[in-house]
Protein backbone atom coordinates (compact mmCIF):
# COMPACT_ATOMS: atom_id res chain seq x y z
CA UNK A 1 26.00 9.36 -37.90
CA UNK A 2 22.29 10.51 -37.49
CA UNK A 3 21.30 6.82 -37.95
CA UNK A 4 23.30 5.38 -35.80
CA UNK A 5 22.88 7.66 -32.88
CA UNK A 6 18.94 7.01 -33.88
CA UNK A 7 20.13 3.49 -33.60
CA UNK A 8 21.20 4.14 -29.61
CA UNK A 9 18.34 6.16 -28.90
CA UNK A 10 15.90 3.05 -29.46
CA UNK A 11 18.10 0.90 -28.09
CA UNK A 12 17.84 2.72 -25.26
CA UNK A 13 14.23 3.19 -25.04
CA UNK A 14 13.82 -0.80 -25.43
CA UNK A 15 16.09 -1.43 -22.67
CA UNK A 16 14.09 0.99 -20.34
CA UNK A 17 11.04 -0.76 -21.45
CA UNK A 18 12.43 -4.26 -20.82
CA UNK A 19 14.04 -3.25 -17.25
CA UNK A 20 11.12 -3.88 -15.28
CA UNK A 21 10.08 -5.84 -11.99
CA UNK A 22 11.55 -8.56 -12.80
CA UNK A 23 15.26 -7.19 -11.96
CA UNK A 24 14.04 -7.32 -8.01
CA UNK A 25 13.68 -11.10 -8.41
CA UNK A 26 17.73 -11.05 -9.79
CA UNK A 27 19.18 -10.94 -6.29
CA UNK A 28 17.89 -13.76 -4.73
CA UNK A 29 18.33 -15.85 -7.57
CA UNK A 30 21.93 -15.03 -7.55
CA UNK A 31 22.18 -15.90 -4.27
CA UNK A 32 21.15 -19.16 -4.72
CA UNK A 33 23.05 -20.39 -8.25
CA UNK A 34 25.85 -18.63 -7.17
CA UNK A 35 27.37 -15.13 -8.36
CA UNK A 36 29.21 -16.38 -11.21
CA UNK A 37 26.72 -19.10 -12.73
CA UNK A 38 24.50 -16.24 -12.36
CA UNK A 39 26.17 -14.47 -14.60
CA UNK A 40 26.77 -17.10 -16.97
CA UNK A 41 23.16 -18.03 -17.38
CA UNK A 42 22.18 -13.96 -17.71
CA UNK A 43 24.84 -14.18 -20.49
CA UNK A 44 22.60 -17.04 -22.18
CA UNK A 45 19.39 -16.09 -21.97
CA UNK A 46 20.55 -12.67 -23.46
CA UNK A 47 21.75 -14.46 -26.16
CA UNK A 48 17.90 -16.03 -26.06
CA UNK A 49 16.49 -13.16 -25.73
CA UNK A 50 18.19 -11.32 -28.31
CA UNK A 51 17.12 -14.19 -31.04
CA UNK A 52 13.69 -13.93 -29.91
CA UNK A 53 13.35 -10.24 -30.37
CA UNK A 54 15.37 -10.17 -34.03
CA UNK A 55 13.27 -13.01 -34.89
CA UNK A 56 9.63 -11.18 -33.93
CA UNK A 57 11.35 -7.68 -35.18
CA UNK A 58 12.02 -9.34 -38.69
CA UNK A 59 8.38 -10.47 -38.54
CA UNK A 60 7.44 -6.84 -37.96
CA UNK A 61 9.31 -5.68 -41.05
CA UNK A 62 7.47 -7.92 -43.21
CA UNK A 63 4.04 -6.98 -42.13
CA UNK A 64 3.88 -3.81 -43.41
CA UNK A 65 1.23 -1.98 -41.74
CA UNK A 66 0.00 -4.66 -39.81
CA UNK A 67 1.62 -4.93 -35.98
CA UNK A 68 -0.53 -6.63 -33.98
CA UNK A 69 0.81 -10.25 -32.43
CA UNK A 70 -3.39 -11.80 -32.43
CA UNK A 71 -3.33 -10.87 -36.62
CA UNK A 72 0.71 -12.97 -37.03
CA UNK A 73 -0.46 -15.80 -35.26
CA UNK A 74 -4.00 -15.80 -37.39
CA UNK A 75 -2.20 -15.26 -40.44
CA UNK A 76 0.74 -17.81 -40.09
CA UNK A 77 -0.09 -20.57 -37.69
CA UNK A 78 -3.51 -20.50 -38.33
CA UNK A 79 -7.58 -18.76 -37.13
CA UNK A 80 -8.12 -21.33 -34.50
CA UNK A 81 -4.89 -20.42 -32.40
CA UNK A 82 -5.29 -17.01 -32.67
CA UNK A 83 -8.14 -16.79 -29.60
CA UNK A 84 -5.68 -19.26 -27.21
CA UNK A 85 -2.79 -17.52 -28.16
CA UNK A 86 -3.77 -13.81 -27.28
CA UNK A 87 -5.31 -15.97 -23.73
CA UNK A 88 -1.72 -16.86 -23.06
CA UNK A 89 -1.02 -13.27 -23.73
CA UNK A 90 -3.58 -11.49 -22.29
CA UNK A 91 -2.71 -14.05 -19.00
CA UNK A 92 0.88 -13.39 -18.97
CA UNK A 93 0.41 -9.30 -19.15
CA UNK A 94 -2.44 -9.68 -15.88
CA UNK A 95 0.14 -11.87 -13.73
CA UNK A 96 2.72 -8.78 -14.66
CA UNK A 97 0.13 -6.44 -12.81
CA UNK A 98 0.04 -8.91 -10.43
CA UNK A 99 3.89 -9.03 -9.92
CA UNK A 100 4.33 -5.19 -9.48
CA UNK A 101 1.24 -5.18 -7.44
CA UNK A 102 2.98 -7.74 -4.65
CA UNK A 103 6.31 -5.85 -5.43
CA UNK A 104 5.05 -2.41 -4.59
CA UNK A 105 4.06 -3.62 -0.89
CA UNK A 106 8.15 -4.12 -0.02
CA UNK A 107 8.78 0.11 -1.92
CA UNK A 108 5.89 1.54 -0.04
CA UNK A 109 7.05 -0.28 3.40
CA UNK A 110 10.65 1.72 2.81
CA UNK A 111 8.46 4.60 2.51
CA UNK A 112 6.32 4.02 5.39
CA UNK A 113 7.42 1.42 7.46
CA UNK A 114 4.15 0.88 9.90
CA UNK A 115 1.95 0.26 7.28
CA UNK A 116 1.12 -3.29 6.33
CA UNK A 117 1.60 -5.44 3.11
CA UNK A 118 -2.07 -6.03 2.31
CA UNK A 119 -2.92 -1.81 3.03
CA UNK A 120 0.43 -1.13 1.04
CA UNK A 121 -0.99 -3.35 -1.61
CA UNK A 122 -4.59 -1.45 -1.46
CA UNK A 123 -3.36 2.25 -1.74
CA UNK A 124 -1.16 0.93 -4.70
CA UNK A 125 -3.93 -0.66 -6.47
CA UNK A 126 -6.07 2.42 -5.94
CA UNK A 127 -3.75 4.91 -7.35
CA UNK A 128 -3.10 2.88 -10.38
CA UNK A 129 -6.30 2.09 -10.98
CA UNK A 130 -7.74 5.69 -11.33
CA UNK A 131 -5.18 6.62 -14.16
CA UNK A 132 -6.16 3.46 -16.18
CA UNK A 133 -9.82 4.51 -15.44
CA UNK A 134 -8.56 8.32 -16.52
CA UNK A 135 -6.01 7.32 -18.93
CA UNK A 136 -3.72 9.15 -19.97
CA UNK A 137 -2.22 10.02 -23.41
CA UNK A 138 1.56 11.13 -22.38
CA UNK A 139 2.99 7.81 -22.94
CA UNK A 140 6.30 9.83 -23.41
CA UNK A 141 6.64 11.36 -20.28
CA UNK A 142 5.61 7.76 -18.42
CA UNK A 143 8.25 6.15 -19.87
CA UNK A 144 10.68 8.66 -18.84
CA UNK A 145 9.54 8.87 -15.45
CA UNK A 146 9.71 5.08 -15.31
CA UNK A 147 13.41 5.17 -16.64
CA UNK A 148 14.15 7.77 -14.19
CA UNK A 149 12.88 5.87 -10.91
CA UNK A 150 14.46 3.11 -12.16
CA UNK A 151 17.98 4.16 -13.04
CA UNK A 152 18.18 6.23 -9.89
CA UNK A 153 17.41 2.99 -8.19
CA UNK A 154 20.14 0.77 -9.77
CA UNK A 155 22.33 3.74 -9.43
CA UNK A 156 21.77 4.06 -5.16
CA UNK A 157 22.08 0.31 -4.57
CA UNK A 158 25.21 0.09 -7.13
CA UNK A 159 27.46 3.04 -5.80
CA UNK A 160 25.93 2.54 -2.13
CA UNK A 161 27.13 -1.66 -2.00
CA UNK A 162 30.61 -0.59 -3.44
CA UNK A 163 30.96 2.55 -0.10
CA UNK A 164 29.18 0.49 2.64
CA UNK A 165 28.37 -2.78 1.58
CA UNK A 166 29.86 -6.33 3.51
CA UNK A 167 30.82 -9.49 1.99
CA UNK A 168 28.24 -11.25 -0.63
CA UNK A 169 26.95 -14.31 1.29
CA UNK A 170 26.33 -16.48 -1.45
CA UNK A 171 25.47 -20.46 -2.16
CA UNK A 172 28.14 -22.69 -3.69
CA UNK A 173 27.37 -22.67 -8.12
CA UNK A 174 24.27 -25.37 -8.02
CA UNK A 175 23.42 -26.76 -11.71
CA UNK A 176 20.13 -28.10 -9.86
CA UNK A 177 19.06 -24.54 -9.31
CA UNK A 178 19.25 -23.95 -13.29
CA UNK A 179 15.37 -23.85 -13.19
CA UNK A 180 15.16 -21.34 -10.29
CA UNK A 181 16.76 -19.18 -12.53
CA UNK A 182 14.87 -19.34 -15.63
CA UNK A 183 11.52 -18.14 -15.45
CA UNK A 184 13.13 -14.67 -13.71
CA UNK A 185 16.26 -14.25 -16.18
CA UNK A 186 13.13 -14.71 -18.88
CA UNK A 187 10.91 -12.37 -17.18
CA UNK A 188 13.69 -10.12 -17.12
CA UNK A 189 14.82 -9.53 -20.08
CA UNK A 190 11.92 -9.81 -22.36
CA UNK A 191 10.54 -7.02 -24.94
CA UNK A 192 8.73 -8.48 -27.79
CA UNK A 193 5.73 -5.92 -26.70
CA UNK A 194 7.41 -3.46 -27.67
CA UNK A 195 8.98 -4.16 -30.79
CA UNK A 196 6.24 -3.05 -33.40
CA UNK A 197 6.28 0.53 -32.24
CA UNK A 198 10.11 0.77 -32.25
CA UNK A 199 9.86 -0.34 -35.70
CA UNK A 200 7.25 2.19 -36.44
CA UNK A 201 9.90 5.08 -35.99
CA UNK A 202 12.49 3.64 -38.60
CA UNK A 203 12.29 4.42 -42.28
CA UNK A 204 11.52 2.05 -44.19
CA UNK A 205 15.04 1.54 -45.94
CA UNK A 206 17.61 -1.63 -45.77
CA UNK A 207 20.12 0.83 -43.77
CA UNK A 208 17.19 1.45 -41.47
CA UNK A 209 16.20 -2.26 -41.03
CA UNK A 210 20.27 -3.19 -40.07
CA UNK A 211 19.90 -0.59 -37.58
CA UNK A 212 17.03 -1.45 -36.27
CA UNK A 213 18.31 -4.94 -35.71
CA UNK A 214 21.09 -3.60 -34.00
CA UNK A 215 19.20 -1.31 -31.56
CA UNK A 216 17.56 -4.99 -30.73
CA UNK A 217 20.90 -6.63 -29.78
CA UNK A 218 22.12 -3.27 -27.56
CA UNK A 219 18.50 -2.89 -26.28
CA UNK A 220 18.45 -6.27 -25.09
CA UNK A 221 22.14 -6.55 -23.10
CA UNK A 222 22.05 -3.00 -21.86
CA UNK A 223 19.49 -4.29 -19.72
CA UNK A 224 21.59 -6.97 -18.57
CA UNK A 225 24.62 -4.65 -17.53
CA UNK A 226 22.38 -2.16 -15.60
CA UNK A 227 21.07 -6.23 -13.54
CA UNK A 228 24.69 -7.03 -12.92
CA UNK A 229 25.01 -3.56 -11.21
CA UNK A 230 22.04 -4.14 -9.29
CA UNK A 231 22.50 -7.18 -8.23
CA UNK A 232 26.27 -6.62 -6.86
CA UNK A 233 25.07 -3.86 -4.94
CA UNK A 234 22.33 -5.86 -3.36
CA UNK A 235 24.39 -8.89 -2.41
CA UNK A 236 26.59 -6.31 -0.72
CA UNK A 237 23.94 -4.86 1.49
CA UNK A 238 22.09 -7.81 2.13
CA UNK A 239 24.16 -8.24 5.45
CA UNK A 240 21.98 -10.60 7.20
CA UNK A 241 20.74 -12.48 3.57
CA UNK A 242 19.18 -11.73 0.37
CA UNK A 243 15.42 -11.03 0.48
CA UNK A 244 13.32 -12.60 -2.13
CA UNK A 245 12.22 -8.80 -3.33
CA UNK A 246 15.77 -7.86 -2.81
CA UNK A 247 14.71 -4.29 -1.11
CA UNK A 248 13.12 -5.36 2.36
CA UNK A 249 16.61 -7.44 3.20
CA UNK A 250 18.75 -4.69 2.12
CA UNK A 251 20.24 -3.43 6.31
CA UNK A 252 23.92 -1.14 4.86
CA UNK A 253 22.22 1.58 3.32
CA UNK A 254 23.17 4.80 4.78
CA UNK A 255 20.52 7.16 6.51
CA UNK A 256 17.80 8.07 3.97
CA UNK A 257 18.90 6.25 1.45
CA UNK A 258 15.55 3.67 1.92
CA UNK A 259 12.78 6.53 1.48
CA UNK A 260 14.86 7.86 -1.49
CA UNK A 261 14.83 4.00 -2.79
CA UNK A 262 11.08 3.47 -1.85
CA UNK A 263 10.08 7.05 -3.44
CA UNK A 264 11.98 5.82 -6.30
CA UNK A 265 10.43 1.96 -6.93
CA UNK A 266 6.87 3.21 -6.51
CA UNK A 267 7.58 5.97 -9.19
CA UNK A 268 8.82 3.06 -11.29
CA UNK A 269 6.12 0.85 -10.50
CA UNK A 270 3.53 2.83 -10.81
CA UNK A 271 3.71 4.20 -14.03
CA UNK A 272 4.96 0.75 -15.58
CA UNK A 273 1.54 -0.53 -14.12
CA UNK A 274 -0.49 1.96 -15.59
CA UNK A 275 1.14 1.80 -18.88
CA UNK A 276 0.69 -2.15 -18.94
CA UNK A 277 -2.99 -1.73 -17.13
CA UNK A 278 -3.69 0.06 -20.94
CA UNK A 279 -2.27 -2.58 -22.45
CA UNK A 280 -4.73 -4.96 -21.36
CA UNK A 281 -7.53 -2.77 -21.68
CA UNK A 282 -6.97 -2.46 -25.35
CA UNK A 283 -6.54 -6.28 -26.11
CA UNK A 284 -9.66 -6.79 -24.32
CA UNK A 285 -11.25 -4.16 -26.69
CA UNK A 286 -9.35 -4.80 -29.88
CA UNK A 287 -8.70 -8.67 -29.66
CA UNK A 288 -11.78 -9.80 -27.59
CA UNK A 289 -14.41 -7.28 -28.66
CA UNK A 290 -15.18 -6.16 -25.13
CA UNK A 291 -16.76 -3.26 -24.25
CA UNK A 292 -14.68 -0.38 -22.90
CA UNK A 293 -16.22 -0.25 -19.48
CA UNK A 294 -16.15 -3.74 -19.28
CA UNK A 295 -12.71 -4.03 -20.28
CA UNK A 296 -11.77 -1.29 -18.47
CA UNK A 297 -13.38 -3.55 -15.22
CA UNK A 298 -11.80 -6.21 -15.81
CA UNK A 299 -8.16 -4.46 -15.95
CA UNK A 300 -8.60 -3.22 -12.63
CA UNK A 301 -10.07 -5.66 -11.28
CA UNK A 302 -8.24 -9.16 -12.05
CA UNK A 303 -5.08 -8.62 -10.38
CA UNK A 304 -6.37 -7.65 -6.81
CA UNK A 305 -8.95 -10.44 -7.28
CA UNK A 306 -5.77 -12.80 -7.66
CA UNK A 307 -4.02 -11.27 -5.09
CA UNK A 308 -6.67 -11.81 -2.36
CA UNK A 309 -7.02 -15.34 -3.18
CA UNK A 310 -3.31 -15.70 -1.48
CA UNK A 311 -0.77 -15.25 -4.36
CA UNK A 312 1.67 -12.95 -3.23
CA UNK A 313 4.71 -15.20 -3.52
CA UNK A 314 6.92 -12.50 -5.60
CA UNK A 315 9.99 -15.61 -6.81
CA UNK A 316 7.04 -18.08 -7.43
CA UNK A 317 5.08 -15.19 -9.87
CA UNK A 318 8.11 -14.10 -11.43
CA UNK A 319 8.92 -17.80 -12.68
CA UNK A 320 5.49 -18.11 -13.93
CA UNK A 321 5.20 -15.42 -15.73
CA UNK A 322 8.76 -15.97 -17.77
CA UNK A 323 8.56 -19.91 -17.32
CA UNK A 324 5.04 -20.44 -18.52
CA UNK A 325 4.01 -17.58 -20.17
CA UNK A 326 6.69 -15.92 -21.98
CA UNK A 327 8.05 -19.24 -22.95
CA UNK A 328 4.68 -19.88 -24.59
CA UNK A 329 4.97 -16.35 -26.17
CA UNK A 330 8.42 -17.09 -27.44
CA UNK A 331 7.61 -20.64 -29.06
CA UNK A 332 4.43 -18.68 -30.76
CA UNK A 333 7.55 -16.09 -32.21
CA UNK A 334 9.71 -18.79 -33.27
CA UNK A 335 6.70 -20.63 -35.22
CA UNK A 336 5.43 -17.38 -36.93
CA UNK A 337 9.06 -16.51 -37.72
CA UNK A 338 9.29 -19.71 -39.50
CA UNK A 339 6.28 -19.56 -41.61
CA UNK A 340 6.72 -15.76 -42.56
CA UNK A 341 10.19 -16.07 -43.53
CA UNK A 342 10.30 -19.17 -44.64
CA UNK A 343 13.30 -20.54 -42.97
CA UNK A 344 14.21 -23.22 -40.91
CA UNK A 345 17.53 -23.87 -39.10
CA UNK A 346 18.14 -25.76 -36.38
CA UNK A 347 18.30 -22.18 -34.01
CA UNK A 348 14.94 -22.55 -34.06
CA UNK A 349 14.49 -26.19 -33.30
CA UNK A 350 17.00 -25.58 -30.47
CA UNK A 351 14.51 -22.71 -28.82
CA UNK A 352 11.27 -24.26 -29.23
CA UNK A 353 13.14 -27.06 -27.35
CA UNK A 354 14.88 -25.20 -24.96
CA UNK A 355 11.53 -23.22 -23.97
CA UNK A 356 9.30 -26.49 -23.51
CA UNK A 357 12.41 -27.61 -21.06
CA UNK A 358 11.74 -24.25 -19.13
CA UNK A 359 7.71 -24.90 -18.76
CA UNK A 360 8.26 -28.26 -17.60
CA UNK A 361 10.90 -27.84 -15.32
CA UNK A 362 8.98 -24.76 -14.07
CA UNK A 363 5.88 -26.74 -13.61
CA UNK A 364 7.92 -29.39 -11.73
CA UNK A 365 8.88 -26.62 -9.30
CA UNK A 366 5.51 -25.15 -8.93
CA UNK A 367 3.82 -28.21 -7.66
């Protein structure tokens, strides 16, 4: 019994780790393919989701005491990729700082509606820029603060769309939107990051290990329930349409229930950027040799730099970052998987396929 409820508990802390931005982007999306195709390609890429993170977990078993994604790729695909690989990486994690830095605008506006997007931006960037400068060493209590501001969130919009919420004004099911959806159902649901560390916490037994798998499957569709929540209760308040950060179109909220929301997201968004501004900092130490105030630079620096040359586009970054990048990241998963376990099926075949698909049709909608 102690296993198994050890089994829930890191289920649970992967699915507050995955649960991230990348739920705001849900909304719209649905919208667009339609509630129920929505539904039925969240359904699939969980089931994509959920290979990629056994796959990468089982990779972590076998390494022993090594963790680190830059030392799998060196040892089983080969030195040379191991530089472009942790590039693709290190690229996707900066366009995630990006992402909550253009999402934070639409929280802080609830909060204080005069104010505008690029100051919103600015004060955000500021605050979470000083932690990563500070750092901080209570990832614990960050985590739980995120989890907090986040379920509270889902929570409002959920139980608020089911006591004042309208009709959902949604498009017909489109199979030509399939793409749309993609790169943000990816985004979405993705937590190979942190895999090693959850693995880290399980002894080292075959009991353990089936657990552990099993904490990856709940881990990774809990997060989907807690989107189909969300996303109902946004459709239902989005009486004149659904906004393309979800939040700023939301009109049937009761009185106060938009501060509480705002208060809420930039909790959530805040500490997630912190904890991912670290992140960076220490694969620009560890993986690139950089110097810690250089790295430390660079962190804070990149994603306003980004944002001021113009790309604030919140459904265009989302795709990118799960069409491009964490499809890159995946097929890099699926090839390490296959040389460190030494088996190949046609699963894997069928991903590396199905994640080249993504980046092109994602590219295709880019330009």
């Amino acid at each position: 019994m102690k296993r198994i409820l050890k089994s829930f508990f890191y289920a649970g802390l992967l699915a507050s780790l995955i649960i991230g931005a990348g739920m705001f982007s849900l909304p719209f999306v649905f919208a667009q393919t339609g509630f129920l195709l929505g539904i039925s390609l969240l359904l699939f890429f969980v089931i994509v989701s959920i290979a990629i993170h056994i796959k990468y977990a089982k990779v972590v078993e076998k390494g022993g005491d090594e963790k680190m994604f830059g030392t799998f790729v060196e040892k089983y695909i080969g030195s040379d990729w191991k530089f472009p690989a942790m590039a693709v990486v290190l690229t996707g994690m900066i366009f995630s700082l990006l992402i909550y830095l253009v999402l934070s605008t639409s929280f802080i506006r609830l909060i204080a509606p005069g104010i505008s997007s690029g100051m919103a931006a600015f004060l955000f960037w500021v605050i979470g820029s000083l932690f990563i400068f500070m750092g901080i060493t209570k990832y614990a209590i960050v985590d739980f603060l995120a989890f907090l501001g986040i379920a509270g969130t889902i929570l409002i919009i959920f139980i608020s769309g089911i006591r004042y919420g309208g009709n959902m004004r949604l498009n017909d099911a489109s199979l030509s939107l399939m793409g749309l959806a993609s790169g943000p159902l990816l985004f979405s649901l993705y937590g190979r990051s942190a895999i090693s560390s959850l693995w880290d916490k399980f002894n080292d037994t075959e009991k353990s290990k089936r657990l552990f798998l099993k904490s990856m499957v709940l881990g990774t569709a809990i997060p989907a329930i807690c989107y189909v929540l969300f996303v109902y209760g946004v459709l239902r308040l989005s009486g004149s349409g659904v906004s393309v950060d979800s939040v700023s179109g939301i009109t049937l909220l009761p009185f106060g229930a938009n501060l509480v929301i705002g208060i809420l997201g930039v909790l959530t968004l805040i500490t997630s950027y912190i904890f991912l501004g670290l992140e960076i900092r220490g694969i620009l130490k560890n993986d690139f040799k950089i110097g810690f105030g250089m790295a430390t630079a660079a962190t804070v620096i990149m994603p306003m730099a980004i944002y001021l040359f113009g790309f604030t586009d919140f459904i265009k970054l989302v795709s990118l970052g799960g069409g491009i990048f964490i499809s890159i990241e995946s097929i890099l998963v699926v090839l390490i998987y296959r040389k460190a376990i030494k088996k190949n099926n046609l699963t894997d075949i069928f991903l590396i396929l199905l994640f080249a698909a993504i980046m092109i049709l994602e590219v295709m909608n880019f330009f």
